[in-house]
PDB file of N, CA and C in Angstrom:
ATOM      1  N   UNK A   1      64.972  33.315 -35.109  1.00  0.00           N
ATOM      2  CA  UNK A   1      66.331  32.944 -34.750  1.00  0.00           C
ATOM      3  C   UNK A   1      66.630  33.506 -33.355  1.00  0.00           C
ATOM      4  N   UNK A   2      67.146  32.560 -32.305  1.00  0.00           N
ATOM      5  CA  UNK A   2      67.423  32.674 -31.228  1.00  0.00           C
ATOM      6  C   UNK A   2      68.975  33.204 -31.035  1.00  0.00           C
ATOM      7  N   UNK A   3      69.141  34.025 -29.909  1.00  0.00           N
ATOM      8  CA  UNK A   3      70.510  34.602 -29.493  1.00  0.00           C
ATOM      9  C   UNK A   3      71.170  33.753 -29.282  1.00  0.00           C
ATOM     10  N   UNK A   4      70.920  32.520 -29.196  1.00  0.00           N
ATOM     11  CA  UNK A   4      71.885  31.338 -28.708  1.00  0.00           C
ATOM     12  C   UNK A   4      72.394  31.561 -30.982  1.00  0.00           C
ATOM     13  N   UNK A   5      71.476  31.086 -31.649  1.00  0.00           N
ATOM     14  CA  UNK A   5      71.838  31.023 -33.010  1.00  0.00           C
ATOM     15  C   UNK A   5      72.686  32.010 -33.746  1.00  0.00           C
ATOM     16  N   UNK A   6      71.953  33.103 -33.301  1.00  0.00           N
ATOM     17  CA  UNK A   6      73.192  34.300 -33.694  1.00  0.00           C
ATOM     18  C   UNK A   6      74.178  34.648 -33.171  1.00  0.00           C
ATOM     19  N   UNK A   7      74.838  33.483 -31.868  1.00  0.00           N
ATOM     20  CA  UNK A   7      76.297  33.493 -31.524  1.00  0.00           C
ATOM     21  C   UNK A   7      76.252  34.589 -30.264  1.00  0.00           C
ATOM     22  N   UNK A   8      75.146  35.135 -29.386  1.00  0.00           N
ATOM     23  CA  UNK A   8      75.027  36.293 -28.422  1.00  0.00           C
ATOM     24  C   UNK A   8      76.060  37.498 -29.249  1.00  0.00           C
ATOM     25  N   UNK A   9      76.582  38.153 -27.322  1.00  0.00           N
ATOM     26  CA  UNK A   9      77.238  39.260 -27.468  1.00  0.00           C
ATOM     27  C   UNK A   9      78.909  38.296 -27.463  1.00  0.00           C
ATOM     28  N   UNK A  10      79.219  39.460 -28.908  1.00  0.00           N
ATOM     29  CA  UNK A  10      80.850  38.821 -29.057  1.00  0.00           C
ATOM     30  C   UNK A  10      81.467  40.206 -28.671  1.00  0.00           C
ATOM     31  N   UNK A  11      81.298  41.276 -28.208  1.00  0.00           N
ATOM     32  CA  UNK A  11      82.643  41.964 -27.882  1.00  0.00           C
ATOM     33  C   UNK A  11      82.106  42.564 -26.265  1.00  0.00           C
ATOM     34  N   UNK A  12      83.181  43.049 -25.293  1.00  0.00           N
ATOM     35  CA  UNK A  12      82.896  43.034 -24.287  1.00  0.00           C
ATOM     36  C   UNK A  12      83.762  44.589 -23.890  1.00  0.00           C
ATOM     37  N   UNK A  13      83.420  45.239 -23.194  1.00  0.00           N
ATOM     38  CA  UNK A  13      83.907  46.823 -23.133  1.00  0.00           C
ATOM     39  C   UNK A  13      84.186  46.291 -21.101  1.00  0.00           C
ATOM     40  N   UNK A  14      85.754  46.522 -21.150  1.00  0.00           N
ATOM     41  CA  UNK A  14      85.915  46.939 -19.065  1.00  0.00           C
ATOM     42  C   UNK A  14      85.612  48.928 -18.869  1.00  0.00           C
ATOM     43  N   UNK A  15      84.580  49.222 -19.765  1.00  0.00           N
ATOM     44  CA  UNK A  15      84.394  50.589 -19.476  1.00  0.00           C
ATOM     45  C   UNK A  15      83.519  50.515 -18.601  1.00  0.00           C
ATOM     46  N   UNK A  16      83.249  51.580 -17.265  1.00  0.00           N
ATOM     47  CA  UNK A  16      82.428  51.287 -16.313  1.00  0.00           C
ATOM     48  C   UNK A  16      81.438  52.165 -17.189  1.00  0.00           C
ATOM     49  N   UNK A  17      79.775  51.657 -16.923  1.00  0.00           N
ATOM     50  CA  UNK A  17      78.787  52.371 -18.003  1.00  0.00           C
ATOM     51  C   UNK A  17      77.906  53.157 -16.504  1.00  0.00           C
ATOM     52  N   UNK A  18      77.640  54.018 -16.547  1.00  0.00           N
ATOM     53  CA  UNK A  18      77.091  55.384 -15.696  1.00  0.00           C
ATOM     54  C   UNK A  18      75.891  54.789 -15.407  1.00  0.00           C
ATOM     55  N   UNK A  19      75.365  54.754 -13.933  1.00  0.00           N
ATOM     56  CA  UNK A  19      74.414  53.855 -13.394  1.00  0.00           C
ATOM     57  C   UNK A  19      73.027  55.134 -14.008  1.00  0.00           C
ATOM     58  N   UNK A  20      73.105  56.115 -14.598  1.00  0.00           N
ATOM     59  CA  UNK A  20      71.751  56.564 -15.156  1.00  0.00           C
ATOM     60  C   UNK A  20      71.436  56.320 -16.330  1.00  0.00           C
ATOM     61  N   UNK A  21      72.686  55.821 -17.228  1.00  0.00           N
ATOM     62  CA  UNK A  21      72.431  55.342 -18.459  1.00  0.00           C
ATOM     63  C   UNK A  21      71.845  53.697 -18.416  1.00  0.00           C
ATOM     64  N   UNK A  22      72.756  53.011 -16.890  1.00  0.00           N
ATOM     65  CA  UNK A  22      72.205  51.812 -16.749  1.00  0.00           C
ATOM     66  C   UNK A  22      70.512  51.772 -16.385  1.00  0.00           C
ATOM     67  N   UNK A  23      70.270  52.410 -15.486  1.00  0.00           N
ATOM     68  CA  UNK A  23      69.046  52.509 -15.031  1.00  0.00           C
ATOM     69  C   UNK A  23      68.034  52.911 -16.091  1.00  0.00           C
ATOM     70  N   UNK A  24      68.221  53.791 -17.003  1.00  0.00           N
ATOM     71  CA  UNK A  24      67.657  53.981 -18.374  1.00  0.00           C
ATOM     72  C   UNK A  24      67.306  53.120 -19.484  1.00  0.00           C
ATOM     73  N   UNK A  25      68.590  52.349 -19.392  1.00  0.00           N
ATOM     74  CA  UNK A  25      68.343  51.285 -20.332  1.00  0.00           C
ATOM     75  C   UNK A  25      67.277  49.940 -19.772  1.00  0.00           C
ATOM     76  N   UNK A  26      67.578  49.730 -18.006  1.00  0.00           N
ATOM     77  CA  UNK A  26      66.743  48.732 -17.906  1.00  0.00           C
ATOM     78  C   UNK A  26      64.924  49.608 -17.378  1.00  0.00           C
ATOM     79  N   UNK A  27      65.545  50.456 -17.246  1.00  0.00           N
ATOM     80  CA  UNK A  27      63.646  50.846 -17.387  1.00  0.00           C
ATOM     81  C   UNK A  27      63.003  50.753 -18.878  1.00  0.00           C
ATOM     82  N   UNK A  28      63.784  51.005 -20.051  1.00  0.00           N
ATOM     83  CA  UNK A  28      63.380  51.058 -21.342  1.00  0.00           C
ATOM     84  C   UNK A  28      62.631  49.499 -21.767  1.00  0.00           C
ATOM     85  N   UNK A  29      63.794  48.169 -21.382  1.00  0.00           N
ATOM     86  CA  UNK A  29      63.862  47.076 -21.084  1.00  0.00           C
ATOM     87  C   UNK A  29      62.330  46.238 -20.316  1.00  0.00           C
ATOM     88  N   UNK A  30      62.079  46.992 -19.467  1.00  0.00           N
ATOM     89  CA  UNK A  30      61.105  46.806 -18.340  1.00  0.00           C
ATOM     90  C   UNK A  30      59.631  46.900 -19.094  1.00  0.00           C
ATOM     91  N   UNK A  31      59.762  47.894 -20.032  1.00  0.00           N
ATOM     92  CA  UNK A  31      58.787  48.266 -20.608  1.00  0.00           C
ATOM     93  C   UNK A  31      58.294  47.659 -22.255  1.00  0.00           C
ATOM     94  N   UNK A  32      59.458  47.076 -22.700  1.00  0.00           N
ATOM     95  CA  UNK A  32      59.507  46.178 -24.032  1.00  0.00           C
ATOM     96  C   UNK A  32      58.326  45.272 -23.697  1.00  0.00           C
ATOM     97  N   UNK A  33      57.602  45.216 -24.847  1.00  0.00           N
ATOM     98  CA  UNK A  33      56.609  44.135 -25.146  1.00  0.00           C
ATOM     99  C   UNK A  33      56.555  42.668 -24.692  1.00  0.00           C
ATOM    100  N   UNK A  34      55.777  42.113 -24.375  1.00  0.00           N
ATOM    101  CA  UNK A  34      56.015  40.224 -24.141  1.00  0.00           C
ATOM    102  C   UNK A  34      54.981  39.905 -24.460  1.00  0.00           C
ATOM    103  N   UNK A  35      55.223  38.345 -24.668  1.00  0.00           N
ATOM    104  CA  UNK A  35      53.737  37.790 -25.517  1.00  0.00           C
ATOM    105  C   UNK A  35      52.577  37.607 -24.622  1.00  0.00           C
ATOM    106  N   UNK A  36      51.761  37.886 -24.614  1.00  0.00           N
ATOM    107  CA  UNK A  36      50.501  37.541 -23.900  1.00  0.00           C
ATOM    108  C   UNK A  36      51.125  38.558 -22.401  1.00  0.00           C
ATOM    109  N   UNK A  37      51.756  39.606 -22.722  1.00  0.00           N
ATOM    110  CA  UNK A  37      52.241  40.254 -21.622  1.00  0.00           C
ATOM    111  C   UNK A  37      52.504  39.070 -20.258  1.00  0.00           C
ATOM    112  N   UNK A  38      53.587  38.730 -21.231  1.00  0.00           N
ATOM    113  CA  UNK A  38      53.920  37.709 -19.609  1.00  0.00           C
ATOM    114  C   UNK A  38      55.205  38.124 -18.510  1.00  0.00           C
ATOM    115  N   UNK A  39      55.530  39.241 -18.858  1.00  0.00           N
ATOM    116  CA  UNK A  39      56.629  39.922 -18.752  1.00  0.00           C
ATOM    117  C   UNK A  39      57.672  38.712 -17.462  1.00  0.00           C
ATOM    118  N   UNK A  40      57.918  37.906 -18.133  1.00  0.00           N
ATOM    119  CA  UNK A  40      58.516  36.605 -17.735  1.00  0.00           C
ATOM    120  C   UNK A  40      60.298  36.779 -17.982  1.00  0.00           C
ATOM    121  N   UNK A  41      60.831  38.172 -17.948  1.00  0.00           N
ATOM    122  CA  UNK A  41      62.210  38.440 -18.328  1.00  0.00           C
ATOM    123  C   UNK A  41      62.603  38.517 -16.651  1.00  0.00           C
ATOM    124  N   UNK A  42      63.891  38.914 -16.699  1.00  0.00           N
ATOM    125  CA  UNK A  42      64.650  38.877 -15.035  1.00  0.00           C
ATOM    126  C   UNK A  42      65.919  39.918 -15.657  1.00  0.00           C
ATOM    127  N   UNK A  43      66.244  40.338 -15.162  1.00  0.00           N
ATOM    128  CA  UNK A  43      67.767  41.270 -15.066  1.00  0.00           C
ATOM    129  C   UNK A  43      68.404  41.029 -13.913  1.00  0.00           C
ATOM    130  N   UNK A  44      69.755  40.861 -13.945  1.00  0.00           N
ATOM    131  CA  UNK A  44      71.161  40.245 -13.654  1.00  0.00           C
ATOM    132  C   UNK A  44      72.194  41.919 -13.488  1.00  0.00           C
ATOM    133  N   UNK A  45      72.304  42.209 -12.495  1.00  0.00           N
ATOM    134  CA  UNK A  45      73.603  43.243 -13.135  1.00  0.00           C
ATOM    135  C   UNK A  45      74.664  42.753 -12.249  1.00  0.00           C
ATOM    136  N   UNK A  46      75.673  42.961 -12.711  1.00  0.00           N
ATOM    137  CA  UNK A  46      76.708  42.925 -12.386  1.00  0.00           C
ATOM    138  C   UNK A  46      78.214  43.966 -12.229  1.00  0.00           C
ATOM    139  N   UNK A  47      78.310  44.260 -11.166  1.00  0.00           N
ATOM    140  CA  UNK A  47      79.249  45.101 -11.085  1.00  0.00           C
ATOM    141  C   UNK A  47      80.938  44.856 -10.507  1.00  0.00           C
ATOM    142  N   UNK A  48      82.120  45.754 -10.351  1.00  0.00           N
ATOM    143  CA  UNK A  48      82.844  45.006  -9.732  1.00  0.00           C
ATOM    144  C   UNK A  48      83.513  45.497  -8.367  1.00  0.00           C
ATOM    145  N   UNK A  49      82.038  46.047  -7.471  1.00  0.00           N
ATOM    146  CA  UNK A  49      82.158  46.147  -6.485  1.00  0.00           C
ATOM    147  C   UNK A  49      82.530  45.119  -5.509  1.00  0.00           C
ATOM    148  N   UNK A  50      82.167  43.971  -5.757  1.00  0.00           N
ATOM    149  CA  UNK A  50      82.554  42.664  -5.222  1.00  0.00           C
ATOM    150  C   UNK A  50      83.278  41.979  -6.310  1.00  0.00           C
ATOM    151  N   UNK A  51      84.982  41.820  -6.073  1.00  0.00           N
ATOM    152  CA  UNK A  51      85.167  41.376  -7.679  1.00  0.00           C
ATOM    153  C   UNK A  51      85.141  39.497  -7.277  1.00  0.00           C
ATOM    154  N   UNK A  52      85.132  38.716  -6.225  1.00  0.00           N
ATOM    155  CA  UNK A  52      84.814  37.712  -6.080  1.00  0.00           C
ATOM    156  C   UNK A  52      83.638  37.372  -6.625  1.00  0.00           C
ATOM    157  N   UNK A  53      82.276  38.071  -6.501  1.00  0.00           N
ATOM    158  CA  UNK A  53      80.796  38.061  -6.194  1.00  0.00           C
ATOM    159  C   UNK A  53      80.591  37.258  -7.920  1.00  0.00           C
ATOM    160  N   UNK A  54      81.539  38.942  -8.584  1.00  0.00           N
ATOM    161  CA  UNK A  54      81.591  38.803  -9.943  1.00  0.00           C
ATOM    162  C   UNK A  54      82.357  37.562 -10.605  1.00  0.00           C
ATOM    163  N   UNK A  55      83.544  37.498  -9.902  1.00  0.00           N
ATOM    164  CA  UNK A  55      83.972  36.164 -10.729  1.00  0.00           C
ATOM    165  C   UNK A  55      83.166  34.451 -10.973  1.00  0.00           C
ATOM    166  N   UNK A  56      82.437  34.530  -9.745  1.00  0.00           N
ATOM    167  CA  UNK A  56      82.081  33.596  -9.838  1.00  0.00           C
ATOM    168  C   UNK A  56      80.718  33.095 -10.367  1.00  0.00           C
ATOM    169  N   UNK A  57      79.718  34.660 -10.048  1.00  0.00           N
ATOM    170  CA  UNK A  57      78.852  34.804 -11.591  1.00  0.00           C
ATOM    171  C   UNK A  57      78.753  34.468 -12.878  1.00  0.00           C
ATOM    172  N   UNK A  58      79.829  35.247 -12.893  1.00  0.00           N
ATOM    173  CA  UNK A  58      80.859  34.943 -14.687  1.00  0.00           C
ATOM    174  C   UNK A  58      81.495  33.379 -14.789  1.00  0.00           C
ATOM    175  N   UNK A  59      81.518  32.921 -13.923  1.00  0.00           N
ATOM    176  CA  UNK A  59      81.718  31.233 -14.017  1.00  0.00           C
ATOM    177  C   UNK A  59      80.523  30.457 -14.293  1.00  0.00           C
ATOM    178  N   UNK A  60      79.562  30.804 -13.242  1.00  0.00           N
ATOM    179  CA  UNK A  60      78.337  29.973 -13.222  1.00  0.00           C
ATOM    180  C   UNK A  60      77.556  30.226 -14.666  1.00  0.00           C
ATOM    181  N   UNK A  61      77.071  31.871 -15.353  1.00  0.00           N
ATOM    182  CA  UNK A  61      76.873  32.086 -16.406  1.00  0.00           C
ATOM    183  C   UNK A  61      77.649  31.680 -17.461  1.00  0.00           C
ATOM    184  N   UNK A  62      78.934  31.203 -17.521  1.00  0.00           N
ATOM    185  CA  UNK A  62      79.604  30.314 -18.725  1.00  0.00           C
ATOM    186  C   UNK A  62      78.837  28.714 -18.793  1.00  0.00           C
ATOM    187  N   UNK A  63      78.818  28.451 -17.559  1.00  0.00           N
ATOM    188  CA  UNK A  63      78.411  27.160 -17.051  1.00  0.00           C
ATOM    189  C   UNK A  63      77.279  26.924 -18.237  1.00  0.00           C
ATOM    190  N   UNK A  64      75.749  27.693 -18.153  1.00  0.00           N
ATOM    191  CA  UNK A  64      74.733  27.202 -18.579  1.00  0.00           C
ATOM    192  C   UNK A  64      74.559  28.277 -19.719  1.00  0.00           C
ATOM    193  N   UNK A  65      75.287  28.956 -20.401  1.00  0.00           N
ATOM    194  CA  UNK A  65      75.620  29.213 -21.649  1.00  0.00           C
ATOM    195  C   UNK A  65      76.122  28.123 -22.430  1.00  0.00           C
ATOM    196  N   UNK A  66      77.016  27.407 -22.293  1.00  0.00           N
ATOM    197  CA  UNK A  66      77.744  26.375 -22.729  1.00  0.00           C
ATOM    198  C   UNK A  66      76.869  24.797 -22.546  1.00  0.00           C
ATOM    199  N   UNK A  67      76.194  24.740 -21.553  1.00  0.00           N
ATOM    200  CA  UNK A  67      75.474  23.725 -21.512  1.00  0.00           C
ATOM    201  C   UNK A  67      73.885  24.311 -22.548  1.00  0.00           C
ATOM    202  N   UNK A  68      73.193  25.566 -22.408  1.00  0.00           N
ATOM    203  CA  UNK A  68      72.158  25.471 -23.408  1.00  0.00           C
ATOM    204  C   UNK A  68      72.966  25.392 -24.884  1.00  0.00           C
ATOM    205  N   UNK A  69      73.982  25.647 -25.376  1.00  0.00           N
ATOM    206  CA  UNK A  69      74.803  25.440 -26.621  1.00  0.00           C
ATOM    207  C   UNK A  69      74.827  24.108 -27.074  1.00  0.00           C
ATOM    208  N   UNK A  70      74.817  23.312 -25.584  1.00  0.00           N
ATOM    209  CA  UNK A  70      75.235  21.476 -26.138  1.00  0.00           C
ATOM    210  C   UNK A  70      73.772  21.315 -26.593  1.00  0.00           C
ATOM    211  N   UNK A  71      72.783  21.722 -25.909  1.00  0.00           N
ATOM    212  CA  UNK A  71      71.152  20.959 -25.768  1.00  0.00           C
ATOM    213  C   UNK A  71      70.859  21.688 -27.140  1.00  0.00           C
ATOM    214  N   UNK A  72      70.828  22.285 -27.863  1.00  0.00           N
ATOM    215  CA  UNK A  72      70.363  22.770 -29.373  1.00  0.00           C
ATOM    216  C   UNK A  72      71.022  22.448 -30.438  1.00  0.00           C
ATOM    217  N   UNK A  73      72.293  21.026 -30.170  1.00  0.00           N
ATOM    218  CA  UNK A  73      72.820  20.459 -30.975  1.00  0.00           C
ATOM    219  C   UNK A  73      71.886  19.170 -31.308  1.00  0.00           C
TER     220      UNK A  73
END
């Protein structure tokens, strides 16, 4: 079952999260398993140092969230 199936992330925190806990988590991330080690993942962060940069991120990522939602109907 795919994250698209189990509905993703439903709750969302405006807590700013501490760039060593961030950096922790995506080194942990970095290091997770892939099949045939294809390590074929990408990371996205987003902050709201630029809050334009961000808004319109957060637009484009609704964009093709909502469009892979239509294509698995």
């Amino acid at each position: 079952m795919s994250s698209w199936q189990k509905g993703g992330v439903q709750e969302h925190s405006t807590r700013p999260v501490e760039k060593s806990k961030l950096l922790s988590i995506l080194e942990a991330a970095r290091w997770a398993p892939s099949s045939c080690n294809e390590q074929a993942w990408r990371y996205i962060v987003f902050t709201n140092e630029n809050p334009e940069k961000l808004k319109k991120a957060q637009s484009v990522l609704k964009d093709i969230y909502e469009y892979a939602r239509e294509r698995q109907s």
